[in-house]
N, C-alpha and C. Protein backbone atom coordinates (compact mmCIF):
# COMPACT_ATOMS: atom_id res chain seq x y z
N UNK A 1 3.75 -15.53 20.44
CA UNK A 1 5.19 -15.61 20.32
C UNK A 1 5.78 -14.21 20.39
N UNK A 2 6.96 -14.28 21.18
CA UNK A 2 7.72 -12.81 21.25
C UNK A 2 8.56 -12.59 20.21
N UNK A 3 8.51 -11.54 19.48
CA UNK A 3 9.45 -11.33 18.65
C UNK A 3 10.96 -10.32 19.18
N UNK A 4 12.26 -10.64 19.04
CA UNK A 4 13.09 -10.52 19.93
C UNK A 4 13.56 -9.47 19.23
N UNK A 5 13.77 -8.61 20.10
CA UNK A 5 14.37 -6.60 19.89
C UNK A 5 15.82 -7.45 19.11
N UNK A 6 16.72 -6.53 17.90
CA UNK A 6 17.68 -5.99 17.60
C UNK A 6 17.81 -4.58 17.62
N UNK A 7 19.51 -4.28 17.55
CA UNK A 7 19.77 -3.70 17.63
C UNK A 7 21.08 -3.32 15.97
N UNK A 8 21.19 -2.25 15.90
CA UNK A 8 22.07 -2.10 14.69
C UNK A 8 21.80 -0.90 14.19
N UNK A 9 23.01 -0.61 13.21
CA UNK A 9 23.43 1.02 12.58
C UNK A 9 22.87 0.75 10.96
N UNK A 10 22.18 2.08 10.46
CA UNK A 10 21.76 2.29 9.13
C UNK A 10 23.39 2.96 8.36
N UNK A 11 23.39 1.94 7.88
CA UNK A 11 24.68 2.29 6.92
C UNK A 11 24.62 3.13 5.93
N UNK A 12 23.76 2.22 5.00
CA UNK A 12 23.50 2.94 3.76
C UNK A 12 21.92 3.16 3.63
N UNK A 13 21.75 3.98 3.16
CA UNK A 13 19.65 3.92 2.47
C UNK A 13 19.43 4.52 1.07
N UNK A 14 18.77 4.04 0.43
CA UNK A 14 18.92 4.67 -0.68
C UNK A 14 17.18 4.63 -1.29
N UNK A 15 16.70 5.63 -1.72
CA UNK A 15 15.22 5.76 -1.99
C UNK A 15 14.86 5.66 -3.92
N UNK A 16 14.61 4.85 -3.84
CA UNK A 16 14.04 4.86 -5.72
C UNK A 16 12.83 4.92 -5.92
N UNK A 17 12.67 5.96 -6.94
CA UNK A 17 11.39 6.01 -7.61
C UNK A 17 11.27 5.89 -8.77
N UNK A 18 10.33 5.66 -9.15
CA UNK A 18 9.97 5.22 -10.70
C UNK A 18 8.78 5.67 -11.43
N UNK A 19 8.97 5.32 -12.61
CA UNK A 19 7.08 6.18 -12.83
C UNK A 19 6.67 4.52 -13.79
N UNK A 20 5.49 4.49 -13.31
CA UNK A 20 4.67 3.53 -13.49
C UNK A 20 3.50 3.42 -14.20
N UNK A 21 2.52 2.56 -14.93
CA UNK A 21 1.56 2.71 -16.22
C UNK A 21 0.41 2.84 -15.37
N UNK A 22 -0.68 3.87 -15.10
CA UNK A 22 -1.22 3.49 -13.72
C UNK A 22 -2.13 2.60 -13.87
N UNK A 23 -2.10 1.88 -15.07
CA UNK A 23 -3.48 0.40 -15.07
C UNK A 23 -2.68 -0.10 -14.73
N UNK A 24 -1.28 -0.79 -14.75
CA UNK A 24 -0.71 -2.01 -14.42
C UNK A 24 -0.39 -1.59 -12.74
N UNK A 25 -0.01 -0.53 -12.75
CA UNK A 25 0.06 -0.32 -11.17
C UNK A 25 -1.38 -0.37 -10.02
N UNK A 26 -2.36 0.02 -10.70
CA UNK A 26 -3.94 -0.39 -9.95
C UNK A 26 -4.17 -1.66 -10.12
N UNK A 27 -3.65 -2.55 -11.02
CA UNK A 27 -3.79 -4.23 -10.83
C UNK A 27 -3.20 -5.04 -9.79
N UNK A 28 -2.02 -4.11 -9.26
CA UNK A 28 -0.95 -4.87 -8.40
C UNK A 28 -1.62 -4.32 -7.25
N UNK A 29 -1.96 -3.06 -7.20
CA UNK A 29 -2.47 -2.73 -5.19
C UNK A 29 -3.33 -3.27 -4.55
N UNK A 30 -3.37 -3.85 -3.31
CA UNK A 30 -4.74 -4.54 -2.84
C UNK A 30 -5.55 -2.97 -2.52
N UNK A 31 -7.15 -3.13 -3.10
CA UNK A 31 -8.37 -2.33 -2.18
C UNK A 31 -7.48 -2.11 -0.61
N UNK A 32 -7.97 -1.23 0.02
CA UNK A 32 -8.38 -0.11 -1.22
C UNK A 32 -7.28 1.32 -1.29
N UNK A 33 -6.54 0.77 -1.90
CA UNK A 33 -5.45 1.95 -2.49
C UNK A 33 -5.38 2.16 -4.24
N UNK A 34 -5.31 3.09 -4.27
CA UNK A 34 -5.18 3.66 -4.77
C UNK A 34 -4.08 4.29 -6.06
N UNK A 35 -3.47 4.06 -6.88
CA UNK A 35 -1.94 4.68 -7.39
C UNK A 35 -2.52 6.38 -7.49
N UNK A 36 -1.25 6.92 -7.49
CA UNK A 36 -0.83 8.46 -6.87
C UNK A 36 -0.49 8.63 -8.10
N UNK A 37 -1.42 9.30 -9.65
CA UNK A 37 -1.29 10.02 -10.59
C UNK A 37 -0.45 11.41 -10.79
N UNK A 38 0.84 11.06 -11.38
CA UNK A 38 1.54 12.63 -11.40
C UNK A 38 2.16 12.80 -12.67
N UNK A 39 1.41 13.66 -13.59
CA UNK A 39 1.26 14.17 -15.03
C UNK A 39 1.33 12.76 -15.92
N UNK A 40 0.29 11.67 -15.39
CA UNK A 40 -0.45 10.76 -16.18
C UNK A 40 0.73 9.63 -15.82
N UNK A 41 1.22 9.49 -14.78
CA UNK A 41 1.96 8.03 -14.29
C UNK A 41 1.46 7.92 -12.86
N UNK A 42 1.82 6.57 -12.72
CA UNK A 42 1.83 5.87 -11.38
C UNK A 42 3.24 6.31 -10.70
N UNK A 43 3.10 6.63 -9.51
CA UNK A 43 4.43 6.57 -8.72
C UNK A 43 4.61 5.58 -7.58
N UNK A 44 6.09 4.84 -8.16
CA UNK A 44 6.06 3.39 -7.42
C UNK A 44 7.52 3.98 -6.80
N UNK A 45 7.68 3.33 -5.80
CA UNK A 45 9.32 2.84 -5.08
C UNK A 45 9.50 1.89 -4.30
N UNK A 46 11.18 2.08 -4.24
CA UNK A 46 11.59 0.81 -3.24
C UNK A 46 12.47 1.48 -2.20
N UNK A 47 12.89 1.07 -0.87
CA UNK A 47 14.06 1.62 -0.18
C UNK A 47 15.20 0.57 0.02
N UNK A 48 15.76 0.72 -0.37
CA UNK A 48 17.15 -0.54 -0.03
C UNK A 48 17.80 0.21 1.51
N UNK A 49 18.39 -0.58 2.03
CA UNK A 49 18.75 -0.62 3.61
C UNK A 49 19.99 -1.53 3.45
N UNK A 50 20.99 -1.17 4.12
CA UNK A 50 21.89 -2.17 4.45
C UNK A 50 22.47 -1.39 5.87
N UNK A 51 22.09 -2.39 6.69
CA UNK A 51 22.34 -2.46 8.09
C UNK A 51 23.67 -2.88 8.57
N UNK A 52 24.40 -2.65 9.26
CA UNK A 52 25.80 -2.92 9.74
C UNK A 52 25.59 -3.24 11.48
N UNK A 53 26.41 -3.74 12.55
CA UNK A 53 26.50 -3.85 13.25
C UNK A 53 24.74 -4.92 14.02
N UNK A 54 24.43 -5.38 13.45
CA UNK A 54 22.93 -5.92 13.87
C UNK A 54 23.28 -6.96 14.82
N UNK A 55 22.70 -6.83 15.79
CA UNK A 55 22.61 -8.09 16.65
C UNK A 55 21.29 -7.93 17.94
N UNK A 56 20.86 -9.34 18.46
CA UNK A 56 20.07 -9.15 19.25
C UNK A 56 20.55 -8.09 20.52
N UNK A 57 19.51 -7.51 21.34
CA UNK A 57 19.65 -6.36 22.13
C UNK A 57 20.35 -7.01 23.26
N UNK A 58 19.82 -7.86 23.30
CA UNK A 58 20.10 -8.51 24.56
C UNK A 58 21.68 -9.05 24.83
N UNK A 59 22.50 -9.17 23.58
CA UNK A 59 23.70 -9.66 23.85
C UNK A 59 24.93 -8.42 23.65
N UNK A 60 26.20 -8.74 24.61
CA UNK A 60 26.71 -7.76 24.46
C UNK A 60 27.53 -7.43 23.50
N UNK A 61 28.04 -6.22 23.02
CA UNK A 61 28.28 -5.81 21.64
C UNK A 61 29.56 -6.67 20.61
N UNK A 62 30.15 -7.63 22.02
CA UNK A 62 31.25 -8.28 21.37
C UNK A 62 30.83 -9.39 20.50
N UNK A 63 29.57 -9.75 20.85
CA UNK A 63 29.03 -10.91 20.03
C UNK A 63 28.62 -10.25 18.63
N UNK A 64 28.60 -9.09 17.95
CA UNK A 64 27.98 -8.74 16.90
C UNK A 64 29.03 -8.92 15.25
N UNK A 65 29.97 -9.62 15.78
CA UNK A 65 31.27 -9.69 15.03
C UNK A 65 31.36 -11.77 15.24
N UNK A 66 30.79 -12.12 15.78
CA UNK A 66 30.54 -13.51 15.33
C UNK A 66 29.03 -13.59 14.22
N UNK A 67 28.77 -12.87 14.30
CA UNK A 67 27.84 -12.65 13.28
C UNK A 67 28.31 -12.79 11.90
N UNK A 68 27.35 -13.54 10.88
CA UNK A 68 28.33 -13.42 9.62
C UNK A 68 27.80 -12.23 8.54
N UNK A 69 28.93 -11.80 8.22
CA UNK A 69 28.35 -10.49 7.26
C UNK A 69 27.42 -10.92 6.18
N UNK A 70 27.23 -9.60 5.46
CA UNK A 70 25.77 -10.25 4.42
C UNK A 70 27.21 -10.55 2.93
N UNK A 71 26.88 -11.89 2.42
CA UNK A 71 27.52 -12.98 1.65
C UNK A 71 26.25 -13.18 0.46
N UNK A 72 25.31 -12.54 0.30
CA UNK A 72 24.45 -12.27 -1.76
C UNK A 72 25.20 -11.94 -2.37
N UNK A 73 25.32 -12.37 -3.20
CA UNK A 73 25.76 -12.26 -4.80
C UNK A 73 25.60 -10.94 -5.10
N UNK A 74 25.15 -9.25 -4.37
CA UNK A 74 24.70 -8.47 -4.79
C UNK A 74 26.10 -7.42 -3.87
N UNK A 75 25.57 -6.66 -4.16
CA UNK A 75 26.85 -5.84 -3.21
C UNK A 75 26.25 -5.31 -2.21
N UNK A 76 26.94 -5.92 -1.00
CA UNK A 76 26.05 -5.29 0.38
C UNK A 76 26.78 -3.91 1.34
């Protein structure tokens, strides 16, 4: 199966880190990784992304506004 190209602008990005217990964090990694010890924690993150303008490549840019915006309960 082909998976179909988009296209779209990085709006926002935002990088979090955290410090983590490193036994509970070596329970969660599959083999074979490892947690990254820094002055006796685990270092975990996440990247949040919110994309604007997304649409397949293939269609032209007027269709990217029948698109429906992102509607979560979260703030996009």
């Amino acid at each position: 199966m082909r998976i179909p190209t988009i296209r779209g602008l990085i709006d926002r990005r935002v990088l979090v880190n955290f410090r983590v217990d490193p036994h509970v964090l070596s329970t969660v990694l599959p083999a074979p990784f490892r947690p990254q010890i820094v002055n006796g924690f685990g270092i975990a993150g996440i990247c949040l992304i919110r994309l604007r303008h997304v649409q397949p490549k293939f269609l032209p840019s007027f269709f990217r506004y029948l698109v429906g915006k992102c509607r979560s309960p979260n703030r996009c």
